[in-house]
N, C-alpha and C. Protein backbone atom coordinates (compact mmCIF):
# COMPACT_ATOMS: atom_id res chain seq x y z
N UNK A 1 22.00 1.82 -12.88
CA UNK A 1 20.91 2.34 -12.07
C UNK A 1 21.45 3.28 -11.01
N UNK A 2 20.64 4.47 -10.63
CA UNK A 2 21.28 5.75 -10.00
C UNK A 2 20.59 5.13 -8.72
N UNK A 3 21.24 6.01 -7.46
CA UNK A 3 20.57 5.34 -5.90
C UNK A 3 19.45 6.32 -6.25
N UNK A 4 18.67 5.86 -5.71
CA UNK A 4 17.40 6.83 -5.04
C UNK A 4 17.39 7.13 -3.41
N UNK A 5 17.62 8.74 -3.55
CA UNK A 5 17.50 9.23 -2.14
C UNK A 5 16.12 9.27 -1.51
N UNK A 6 15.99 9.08 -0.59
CA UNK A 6 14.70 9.32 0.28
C UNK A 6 15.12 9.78 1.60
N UNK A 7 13.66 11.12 1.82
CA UNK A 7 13.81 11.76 2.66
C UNK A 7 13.29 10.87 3.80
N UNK A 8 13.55 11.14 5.01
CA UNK A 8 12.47 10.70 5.90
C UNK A 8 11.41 11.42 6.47
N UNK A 9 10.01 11.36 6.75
CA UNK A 9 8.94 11.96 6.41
C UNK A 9 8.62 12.12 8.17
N UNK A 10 8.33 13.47 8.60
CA UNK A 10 8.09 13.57 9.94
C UNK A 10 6.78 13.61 9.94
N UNK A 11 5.66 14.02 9.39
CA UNK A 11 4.59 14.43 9.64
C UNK A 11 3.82 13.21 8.83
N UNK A 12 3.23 12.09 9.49
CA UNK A 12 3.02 10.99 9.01
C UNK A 12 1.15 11.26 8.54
N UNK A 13 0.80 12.29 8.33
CA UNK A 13 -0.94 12.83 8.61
C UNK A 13 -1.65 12.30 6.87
N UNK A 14 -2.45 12.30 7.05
CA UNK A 14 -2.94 11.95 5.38
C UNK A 14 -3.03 13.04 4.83
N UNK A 15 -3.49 14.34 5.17
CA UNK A 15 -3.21 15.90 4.79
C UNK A 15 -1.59 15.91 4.33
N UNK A 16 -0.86 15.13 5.31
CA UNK A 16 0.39 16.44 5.03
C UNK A 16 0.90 15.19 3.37
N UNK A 17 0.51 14.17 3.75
CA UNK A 17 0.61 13.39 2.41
C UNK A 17 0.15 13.83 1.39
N UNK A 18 -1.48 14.41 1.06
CA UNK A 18 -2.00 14.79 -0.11
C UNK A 18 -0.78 15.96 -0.33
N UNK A 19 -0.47 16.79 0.65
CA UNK A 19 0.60 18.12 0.18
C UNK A 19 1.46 17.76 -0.28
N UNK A 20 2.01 16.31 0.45
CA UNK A 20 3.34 15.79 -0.41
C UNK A 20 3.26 16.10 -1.77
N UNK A 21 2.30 15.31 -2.28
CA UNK A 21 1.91 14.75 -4.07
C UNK A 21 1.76 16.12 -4.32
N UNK A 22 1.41 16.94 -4.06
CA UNK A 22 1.11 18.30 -4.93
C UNK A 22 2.21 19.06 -4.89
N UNK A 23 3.15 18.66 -4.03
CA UNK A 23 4.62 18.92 -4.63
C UNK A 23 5.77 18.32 -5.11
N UNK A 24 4.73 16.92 -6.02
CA UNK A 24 5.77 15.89 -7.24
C UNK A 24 6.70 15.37 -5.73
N UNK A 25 6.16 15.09 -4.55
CA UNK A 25 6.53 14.06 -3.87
C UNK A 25 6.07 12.89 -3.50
N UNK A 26 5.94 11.71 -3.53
CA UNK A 26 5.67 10.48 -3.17
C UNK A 26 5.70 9.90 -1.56
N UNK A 27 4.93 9.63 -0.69
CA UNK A 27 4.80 8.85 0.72
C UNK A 27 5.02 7.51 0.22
N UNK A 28 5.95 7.07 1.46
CA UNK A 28 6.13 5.43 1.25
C UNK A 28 6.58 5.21 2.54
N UNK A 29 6.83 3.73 3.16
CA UNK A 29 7.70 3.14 4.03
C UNK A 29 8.24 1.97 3.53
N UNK A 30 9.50 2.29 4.52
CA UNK A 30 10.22 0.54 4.02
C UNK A 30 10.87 0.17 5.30
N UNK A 31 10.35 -1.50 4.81
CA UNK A 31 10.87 -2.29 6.04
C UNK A 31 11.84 -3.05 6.27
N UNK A 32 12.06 -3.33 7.48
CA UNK A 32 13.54 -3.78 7.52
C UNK A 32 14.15 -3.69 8.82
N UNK A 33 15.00 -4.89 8.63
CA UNK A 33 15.31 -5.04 10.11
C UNK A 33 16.20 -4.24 10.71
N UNK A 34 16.94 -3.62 9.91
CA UNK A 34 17.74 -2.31 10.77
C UNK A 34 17.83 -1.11 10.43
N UNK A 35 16.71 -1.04 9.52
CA UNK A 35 15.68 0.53 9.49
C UNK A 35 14.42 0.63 9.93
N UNK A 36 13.70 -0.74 10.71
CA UNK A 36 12.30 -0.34 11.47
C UNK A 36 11.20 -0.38 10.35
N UNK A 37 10.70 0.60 10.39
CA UNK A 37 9.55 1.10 9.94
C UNK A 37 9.99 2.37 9.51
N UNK A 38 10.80 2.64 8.26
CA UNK A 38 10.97 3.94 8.19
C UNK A 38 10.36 4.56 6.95
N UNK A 39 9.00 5.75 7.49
CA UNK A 39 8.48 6.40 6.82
C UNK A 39 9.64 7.72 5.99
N UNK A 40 9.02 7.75 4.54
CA UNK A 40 9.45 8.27 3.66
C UNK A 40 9.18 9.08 2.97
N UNK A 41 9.59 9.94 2.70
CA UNK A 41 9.15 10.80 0.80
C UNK A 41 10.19 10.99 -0.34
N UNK A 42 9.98 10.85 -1.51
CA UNK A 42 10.65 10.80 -2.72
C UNK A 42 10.25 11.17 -3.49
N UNK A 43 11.11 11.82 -4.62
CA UNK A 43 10.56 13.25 -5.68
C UNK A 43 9.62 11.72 -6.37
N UNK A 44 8.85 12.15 -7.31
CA UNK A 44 7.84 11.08 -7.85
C UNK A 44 8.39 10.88 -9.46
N UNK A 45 9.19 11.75 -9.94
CA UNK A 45 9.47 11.45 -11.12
C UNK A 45 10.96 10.86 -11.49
N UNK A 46 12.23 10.79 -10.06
CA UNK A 46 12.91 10.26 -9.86
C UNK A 46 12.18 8.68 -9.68
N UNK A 47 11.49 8.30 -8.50
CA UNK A 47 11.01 7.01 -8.28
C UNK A 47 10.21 6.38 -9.71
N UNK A 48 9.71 7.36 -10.35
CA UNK A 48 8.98 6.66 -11.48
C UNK A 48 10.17 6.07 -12.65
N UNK A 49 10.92 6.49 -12.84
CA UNK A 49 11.93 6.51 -13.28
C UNK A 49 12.77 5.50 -12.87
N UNK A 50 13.26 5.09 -11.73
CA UNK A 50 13.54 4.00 -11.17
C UNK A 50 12.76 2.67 -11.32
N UNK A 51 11.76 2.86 -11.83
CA UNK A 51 10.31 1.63 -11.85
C UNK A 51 10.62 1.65 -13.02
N UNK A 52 10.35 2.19 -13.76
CA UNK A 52 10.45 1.69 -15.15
C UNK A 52 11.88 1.16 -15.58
N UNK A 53 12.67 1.37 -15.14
CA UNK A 53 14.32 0.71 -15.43
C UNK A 53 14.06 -0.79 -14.77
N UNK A 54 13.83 -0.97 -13.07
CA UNK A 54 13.61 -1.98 -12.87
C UNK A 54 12.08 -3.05 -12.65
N UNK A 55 11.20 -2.87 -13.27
CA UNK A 55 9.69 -3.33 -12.69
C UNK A 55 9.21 -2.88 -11.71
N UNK A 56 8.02 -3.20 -11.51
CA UNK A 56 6.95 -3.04 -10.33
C UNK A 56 7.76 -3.55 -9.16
N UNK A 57 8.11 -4.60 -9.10
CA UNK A 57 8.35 -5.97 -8.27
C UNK A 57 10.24 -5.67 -8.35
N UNK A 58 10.74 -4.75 -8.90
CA UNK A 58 12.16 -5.45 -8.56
C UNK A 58 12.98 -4.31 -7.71
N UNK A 59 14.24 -4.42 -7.59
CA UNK A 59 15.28 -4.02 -6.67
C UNK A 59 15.80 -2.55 -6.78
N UNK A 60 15.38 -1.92 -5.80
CA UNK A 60 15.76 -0.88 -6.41
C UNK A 60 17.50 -0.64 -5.06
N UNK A 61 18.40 0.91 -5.49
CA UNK A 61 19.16 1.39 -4.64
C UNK A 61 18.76 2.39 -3.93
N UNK A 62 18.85 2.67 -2.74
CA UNK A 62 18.60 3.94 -2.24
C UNK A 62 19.86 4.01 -1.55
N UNK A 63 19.88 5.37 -1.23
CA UNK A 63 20.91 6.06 -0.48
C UNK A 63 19.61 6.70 0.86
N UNK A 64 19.62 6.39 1.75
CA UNK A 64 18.85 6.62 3.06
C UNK A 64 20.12 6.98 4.09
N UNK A 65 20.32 8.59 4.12
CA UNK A 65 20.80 9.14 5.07
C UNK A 65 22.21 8.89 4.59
N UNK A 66 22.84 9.11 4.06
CA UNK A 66 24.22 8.62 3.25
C UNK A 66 24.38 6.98 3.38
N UNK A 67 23.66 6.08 3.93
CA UNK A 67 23.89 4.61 3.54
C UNK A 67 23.33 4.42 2.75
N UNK A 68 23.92 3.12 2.18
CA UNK A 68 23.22 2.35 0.78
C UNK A 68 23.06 1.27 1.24
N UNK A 69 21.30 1.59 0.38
CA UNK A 69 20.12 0.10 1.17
C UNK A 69 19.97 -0.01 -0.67
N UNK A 70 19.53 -1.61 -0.43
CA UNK A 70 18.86 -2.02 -1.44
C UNK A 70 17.76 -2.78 -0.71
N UNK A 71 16.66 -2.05 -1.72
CA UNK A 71 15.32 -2.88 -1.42
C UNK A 71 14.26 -3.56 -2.55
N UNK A 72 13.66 -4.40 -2.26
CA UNK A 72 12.42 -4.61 -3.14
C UNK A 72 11.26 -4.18 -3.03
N UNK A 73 10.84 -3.88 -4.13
CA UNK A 73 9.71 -2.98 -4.19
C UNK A 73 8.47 -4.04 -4.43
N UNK A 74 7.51 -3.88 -2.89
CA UNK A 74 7.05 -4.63 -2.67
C UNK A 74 5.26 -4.32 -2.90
N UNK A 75 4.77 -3.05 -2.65
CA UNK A 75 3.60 -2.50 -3.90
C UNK A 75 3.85 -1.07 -4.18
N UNK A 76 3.32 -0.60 -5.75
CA UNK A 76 3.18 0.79 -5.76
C UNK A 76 1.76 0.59 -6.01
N UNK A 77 1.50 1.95 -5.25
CA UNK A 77 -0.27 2.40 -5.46
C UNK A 77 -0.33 3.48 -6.28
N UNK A 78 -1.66 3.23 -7.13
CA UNK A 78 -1.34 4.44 -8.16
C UNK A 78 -2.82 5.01 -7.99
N UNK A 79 -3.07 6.12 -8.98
CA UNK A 79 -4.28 6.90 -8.83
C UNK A 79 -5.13 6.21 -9.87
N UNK A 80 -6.18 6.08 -9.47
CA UNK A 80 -7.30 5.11 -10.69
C UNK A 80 -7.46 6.22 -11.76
N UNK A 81 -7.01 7.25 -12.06
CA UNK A 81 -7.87 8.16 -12.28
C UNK A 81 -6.87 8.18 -13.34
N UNK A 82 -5.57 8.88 -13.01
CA UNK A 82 -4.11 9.34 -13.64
C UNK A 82 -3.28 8.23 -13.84
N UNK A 83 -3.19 7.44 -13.16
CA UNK A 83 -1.96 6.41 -12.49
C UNK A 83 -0.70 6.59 -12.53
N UNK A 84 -1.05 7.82 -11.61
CA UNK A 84 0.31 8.38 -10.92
C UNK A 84 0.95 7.55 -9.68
N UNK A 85 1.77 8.18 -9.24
CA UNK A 85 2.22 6.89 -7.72
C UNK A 85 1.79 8.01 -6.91
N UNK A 86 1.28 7.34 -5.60
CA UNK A 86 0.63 8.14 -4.58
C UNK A 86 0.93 7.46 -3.33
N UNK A 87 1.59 6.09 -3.62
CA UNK A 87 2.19 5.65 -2.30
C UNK A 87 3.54 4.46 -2.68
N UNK A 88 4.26 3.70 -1.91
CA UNK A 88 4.78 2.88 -1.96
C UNK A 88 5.28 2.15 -1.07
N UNK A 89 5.23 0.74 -0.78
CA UNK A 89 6.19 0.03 0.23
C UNK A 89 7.39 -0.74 -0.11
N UNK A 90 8.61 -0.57 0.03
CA UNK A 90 9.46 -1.51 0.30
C UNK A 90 9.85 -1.95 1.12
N UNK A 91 10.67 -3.31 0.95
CA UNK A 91 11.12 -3.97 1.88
C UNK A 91 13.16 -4.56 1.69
N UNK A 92 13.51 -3.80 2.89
CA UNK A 92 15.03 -3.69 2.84
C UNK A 92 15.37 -5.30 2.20
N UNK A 93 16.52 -5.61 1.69
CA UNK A 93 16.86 -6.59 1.44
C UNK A 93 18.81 -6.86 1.17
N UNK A 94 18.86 -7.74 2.08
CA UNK A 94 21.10 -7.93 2.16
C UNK A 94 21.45 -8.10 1.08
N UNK A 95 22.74 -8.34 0.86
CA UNK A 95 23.11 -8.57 -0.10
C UNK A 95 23.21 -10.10 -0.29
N UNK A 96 23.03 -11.03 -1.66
CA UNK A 96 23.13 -11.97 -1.39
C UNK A 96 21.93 -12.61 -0.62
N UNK A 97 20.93 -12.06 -0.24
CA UNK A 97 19.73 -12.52 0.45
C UNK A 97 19.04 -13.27 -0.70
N UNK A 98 18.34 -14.70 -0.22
CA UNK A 98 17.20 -15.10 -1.61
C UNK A 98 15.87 -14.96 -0.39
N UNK A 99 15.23 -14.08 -1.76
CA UNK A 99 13.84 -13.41 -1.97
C UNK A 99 12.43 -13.66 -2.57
N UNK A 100 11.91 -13.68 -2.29
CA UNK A 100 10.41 -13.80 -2.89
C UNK A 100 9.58 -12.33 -3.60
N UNK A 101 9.40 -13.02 -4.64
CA UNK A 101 8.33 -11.94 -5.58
C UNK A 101 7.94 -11.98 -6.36
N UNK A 102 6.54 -11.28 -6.70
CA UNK A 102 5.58 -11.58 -7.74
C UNK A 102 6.83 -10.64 -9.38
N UNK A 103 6.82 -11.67 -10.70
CA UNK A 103 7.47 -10.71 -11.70
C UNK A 103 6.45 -10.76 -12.70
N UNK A 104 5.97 -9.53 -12.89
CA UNK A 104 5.32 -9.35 -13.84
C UNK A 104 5.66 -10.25 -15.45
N UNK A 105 4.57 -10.10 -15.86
CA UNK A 105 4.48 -11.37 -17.68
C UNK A 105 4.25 -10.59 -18.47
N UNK A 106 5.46 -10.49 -19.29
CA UNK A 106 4.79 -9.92 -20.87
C UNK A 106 4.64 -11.36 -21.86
N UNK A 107 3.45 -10.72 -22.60
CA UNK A 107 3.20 -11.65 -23.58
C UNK A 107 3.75 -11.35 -24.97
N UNK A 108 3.88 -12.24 -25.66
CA UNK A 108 4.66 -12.12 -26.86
C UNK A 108 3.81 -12.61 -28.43
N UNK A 109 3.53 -12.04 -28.91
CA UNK A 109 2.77 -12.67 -30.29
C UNK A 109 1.23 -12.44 -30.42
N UNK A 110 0.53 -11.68 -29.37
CA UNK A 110 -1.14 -11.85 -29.21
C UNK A 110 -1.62 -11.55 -30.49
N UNK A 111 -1.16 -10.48 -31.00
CA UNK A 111 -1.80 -10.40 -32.66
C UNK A 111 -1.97 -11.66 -33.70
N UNK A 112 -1.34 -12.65 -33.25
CA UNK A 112 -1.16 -13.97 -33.92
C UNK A 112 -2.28 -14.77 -33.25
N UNK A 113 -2.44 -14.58 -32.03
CA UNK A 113 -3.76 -15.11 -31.92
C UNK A 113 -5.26 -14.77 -32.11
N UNK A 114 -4.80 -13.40 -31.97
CA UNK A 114 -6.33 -12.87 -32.15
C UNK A 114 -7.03 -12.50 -33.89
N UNK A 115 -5.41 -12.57 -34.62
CA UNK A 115 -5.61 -12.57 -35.96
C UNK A 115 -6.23 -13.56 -36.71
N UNK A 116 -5.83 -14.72 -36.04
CA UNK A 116 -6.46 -16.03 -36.41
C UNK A 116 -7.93 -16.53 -35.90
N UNK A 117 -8.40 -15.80 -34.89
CA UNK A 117 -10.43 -15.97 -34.50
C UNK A 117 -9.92 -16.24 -32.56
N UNK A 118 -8.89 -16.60 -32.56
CA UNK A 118 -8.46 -16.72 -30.71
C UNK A 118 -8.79 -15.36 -30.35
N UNK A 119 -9.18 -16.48 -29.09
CA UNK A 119 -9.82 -14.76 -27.80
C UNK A 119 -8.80 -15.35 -26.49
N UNK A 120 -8.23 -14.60 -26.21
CA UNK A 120 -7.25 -15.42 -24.95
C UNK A 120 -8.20 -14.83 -23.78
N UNK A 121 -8.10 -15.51 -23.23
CA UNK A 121 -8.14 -15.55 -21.64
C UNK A 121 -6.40 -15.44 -20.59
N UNK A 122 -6.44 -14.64 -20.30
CA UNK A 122 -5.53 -14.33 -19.65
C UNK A 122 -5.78 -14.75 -17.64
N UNK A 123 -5.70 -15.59 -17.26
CA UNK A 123 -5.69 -15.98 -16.01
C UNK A 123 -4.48 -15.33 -14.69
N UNK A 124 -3.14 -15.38 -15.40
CA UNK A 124 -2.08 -14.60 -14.26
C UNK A 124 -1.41 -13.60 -15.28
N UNK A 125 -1.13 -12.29 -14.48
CA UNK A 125 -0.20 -11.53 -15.05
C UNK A 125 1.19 -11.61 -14.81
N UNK A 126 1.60 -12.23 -13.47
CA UNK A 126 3.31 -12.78 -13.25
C UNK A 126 3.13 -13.35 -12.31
N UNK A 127 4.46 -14.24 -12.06
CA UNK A 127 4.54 -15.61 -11.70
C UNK A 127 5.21 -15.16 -9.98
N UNK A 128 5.21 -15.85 -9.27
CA UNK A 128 5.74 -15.73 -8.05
C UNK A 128 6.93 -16.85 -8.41
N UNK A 129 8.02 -15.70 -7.49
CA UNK A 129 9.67 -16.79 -7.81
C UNK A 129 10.79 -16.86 -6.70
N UNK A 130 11.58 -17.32 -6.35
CA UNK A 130 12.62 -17.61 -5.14
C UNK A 130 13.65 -17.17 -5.92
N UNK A 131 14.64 -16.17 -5.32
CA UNK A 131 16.05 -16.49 -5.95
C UNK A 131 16.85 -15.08 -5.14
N UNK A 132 18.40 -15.64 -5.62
CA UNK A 132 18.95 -14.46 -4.92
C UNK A 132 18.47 -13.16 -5.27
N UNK A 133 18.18 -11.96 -4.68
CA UNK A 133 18.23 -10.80 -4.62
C UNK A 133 18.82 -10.22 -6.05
N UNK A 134 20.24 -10.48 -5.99
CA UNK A 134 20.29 -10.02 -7.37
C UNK A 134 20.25 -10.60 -8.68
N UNK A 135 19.78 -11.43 -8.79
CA UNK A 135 19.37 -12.41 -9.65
C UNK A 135 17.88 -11.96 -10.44
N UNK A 136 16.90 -11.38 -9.47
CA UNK A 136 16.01 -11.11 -9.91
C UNK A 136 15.44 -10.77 -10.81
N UNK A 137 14.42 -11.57 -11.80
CA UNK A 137 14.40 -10.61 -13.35
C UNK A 137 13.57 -9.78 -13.23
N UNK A 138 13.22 -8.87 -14.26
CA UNK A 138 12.60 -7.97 -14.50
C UNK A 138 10.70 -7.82 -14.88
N UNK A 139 11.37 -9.00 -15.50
CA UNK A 139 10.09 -9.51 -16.26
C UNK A 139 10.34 -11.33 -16.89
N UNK A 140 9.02 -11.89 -17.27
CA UNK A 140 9.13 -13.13 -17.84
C UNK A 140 8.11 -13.14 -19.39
N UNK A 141 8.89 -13.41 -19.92
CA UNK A 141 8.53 -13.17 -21.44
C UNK A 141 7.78 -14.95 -21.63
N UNK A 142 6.72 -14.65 -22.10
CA UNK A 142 6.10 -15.82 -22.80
C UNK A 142 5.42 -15.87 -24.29
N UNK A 143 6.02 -16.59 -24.93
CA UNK A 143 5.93 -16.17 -26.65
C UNK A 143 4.60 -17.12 -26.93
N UNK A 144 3.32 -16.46 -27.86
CA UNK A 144 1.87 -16.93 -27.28
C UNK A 144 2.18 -17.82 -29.25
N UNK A 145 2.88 -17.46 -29.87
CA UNK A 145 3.09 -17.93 -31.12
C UNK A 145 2.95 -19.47 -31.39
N UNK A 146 1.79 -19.53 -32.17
CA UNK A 146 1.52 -21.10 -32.19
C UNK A 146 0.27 -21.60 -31.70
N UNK A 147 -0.52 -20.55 -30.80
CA UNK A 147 -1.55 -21.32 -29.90
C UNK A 147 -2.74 -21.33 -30.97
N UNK A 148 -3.61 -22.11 -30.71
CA UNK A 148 -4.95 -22.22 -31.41
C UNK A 148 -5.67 -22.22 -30.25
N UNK A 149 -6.95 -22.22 -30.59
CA UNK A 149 -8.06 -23.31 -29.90
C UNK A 149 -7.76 -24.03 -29.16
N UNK A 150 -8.37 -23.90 -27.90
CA UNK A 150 -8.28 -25.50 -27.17
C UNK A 150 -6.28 -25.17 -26.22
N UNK A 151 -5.85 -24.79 -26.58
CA UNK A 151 -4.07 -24.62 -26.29
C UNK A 151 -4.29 -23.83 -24.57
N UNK A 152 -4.05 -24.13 -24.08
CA UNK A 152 -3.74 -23.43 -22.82
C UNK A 152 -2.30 -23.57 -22.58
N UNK A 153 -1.57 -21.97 -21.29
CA UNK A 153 0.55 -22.38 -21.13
C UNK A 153 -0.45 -22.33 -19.69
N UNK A 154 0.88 -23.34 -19.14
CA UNK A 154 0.66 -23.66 -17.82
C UNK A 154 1.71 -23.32 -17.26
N UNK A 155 2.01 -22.92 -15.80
CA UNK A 155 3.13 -22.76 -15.00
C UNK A 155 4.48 -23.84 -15.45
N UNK A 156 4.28 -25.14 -15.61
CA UNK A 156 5.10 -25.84 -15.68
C UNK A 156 5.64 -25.98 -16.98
N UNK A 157 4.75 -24.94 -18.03
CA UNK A 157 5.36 -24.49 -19.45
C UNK A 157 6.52 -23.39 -19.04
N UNK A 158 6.73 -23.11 -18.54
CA UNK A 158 7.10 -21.89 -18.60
C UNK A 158 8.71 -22.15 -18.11
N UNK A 159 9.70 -21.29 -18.86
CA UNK A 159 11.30 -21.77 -18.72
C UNK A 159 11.98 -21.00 -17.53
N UNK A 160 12.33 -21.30 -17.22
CA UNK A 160 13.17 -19.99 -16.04
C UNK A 160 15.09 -20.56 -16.17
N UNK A 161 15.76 -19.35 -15.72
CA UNK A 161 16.99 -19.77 -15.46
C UNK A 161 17.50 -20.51 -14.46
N UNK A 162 18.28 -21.06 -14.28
CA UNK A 162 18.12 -22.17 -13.40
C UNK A 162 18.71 -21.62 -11.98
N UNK A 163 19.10 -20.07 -11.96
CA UNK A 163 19.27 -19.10 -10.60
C UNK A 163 17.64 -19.15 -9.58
N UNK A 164 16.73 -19.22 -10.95
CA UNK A 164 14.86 -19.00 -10.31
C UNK A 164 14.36 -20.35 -10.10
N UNK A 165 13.30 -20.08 -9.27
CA UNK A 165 12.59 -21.01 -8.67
C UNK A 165 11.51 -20.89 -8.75
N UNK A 166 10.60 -21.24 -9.53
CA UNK A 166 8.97 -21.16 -9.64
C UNK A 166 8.05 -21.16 -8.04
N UNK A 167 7.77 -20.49 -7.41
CA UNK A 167 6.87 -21.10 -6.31
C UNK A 167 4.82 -20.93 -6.72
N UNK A 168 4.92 -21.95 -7.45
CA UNK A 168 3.41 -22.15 -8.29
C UNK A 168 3.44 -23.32 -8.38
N UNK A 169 2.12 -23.61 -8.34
CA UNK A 169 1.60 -24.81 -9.14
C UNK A 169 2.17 -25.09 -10.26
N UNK A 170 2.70 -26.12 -11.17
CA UNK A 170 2.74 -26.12 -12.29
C UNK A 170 1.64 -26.34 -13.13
N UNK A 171 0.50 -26.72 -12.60
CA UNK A 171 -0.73 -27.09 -13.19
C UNK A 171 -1.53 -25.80 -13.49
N UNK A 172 -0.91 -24.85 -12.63
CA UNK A 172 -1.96 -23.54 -12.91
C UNK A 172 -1.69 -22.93 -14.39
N UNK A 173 -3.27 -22.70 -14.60
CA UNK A 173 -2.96 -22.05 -16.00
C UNK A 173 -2.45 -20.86 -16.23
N UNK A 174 -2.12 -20.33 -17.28
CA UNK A 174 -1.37 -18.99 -17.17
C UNK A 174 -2.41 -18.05 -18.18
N UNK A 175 -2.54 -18.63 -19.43
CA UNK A 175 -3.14 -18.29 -20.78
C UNK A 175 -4.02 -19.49 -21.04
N UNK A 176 -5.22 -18.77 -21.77
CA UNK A 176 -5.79 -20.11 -23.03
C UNK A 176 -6.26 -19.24 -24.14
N UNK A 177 -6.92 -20.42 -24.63
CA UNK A 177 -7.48 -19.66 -26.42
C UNK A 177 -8.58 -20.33 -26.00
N UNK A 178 -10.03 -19.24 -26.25
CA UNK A 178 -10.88 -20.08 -26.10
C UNK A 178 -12.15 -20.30 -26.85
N UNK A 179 -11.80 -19.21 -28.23
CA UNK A 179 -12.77 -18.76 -28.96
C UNK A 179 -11.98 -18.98 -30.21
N UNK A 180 -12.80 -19.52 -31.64
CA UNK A 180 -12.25 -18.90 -33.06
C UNK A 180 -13.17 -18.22 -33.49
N UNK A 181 -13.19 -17.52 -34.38
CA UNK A 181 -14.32 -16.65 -35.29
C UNK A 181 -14.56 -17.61 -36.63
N UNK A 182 -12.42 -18.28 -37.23
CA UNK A 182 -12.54 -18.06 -38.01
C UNK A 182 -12.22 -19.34 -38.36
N UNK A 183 -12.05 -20.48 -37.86
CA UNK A 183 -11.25 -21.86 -37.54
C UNK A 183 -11.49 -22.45 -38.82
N UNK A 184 -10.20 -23.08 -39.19
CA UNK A 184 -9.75 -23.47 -40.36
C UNK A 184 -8.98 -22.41 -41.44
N UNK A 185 -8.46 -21.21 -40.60
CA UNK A 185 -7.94 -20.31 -41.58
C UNK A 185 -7.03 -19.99 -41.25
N UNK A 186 -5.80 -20.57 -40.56
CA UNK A 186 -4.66 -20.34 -39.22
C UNK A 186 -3.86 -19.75 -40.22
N UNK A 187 -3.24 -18.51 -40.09
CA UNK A 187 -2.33 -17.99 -40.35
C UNK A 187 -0.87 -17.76 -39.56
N UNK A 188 0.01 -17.72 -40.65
CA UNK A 188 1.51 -17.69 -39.96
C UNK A 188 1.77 -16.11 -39.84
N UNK A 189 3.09 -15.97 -39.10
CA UNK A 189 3.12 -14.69 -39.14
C UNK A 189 3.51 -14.14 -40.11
N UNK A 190 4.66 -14.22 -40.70
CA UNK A 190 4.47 -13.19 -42.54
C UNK A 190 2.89 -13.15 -43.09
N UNK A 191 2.23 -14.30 -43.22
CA UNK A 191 0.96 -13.94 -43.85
C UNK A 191 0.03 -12.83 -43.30
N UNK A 192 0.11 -12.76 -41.93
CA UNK A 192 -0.37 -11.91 -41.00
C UNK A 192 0.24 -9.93 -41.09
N UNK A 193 1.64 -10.36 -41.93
CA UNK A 193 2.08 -9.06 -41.41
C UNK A 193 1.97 -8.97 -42.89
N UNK A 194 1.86 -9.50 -43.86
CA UNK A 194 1.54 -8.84 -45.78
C UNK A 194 -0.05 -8.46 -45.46
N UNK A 195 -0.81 -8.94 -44.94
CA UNK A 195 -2.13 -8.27 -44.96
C UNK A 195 -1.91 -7.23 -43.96
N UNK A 196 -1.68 -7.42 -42.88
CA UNK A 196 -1.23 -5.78 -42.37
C UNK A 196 -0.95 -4.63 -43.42
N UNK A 197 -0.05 -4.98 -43.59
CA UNK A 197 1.02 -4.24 -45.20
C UNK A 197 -0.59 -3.68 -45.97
N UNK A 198 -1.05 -4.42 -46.38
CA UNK A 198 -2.31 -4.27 -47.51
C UNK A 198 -3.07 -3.12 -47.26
N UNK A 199 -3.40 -3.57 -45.75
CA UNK A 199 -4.59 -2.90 -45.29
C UNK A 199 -4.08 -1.26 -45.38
N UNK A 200 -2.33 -0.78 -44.70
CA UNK A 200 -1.70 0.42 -44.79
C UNK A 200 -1.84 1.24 -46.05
């Protein structure tokens, strides 16, 4: 992962911000105890670029004024329209510091449920977690393979490395199935992917 430079932003106005973005720059601040409140700008396709290597939610490098900060990226705001980035906050973080943050959930297998008459209900998109700074994952993979009817994953389903720390309920739900179309016709996945095949 490359540092990300950021400028520091003198003209803090919501005008001189919209001008930012119309020149593929990004407004942000990041906080921290021995950078304050320091307002920012950053090219937008460098920072986007940085997000997608590490998540919404995870660690990025910057180089701020020739030092190197690492921070967590604590929200990006995007455009409802485009969903471009149009703002961002981070928050400085030491080395070796343990941290709190929401990590986004990918799901794994939904075609297996919805192939079979399941309608999921999706209740959380990522889990809130404790752990060192650099420890942090990226993402939490949950494999939906197997669920029927009636099946709900709960927080306390869910595996972590033993660096993470769940801070959830374990009782909270994550996923359910709550519909069949087609019940009594459960398919596995090869059977699922030769009728795929068919249909091509």
């Amino acid at each position: 992962m490359e540092s990300l430079t950021l400028s520091k932003r003198e003209n803090k106005t919501s005008h001189a911000a919209k001008k930012m973005r119309r020149n593929g720059l990004v407004p942000g601040v990041l906080y921290g105890k021995s950078v304050g409140n320091y307002m920012f700008e950053v090219g937008e396709l460098e920072l986007s670029r940085e997000i997608n290597e590490v998540g919404e939610h995870g660690i990025l490098d910057l180089n701020l004024e020739g030092n190197r900060v690492k921070a967590l990226i604590k929200e990006v705001q995007r455009d409802a329209v485009n969903h471009e980035i149009i703002h961002v906050d981070l928050q400085e973080v030491k080395k070796n510091s343990i941290i709190q943050a929401d990590v986004p959930i990918i799901f794994h297998n939904e075609k297996l449920v919805s192939k079979n008459g399941g309608i999921l209900q999706k209740e959380k998109n990522s889990i809130k977690v404790q752990c060192n700074a650099e420890e942090l994952p990226k993402n939490i993979h949950i494999d939906l393979k197997g669920l029927k009817v009636g099946n709900v994953v709960r927080m306390g389903d869910v595996e972590m490395a033993k660096e993470i720390s769940m801070i959830e309920d374990p009782d909270t739900v994550i996923v359910s199935v709550t519909y069949a179309k087609n019940e009594g016709t459960y398919m596995d996945e090869e059977e699922i992917d030769e009728q795929d095949e068919k249909k091509e």
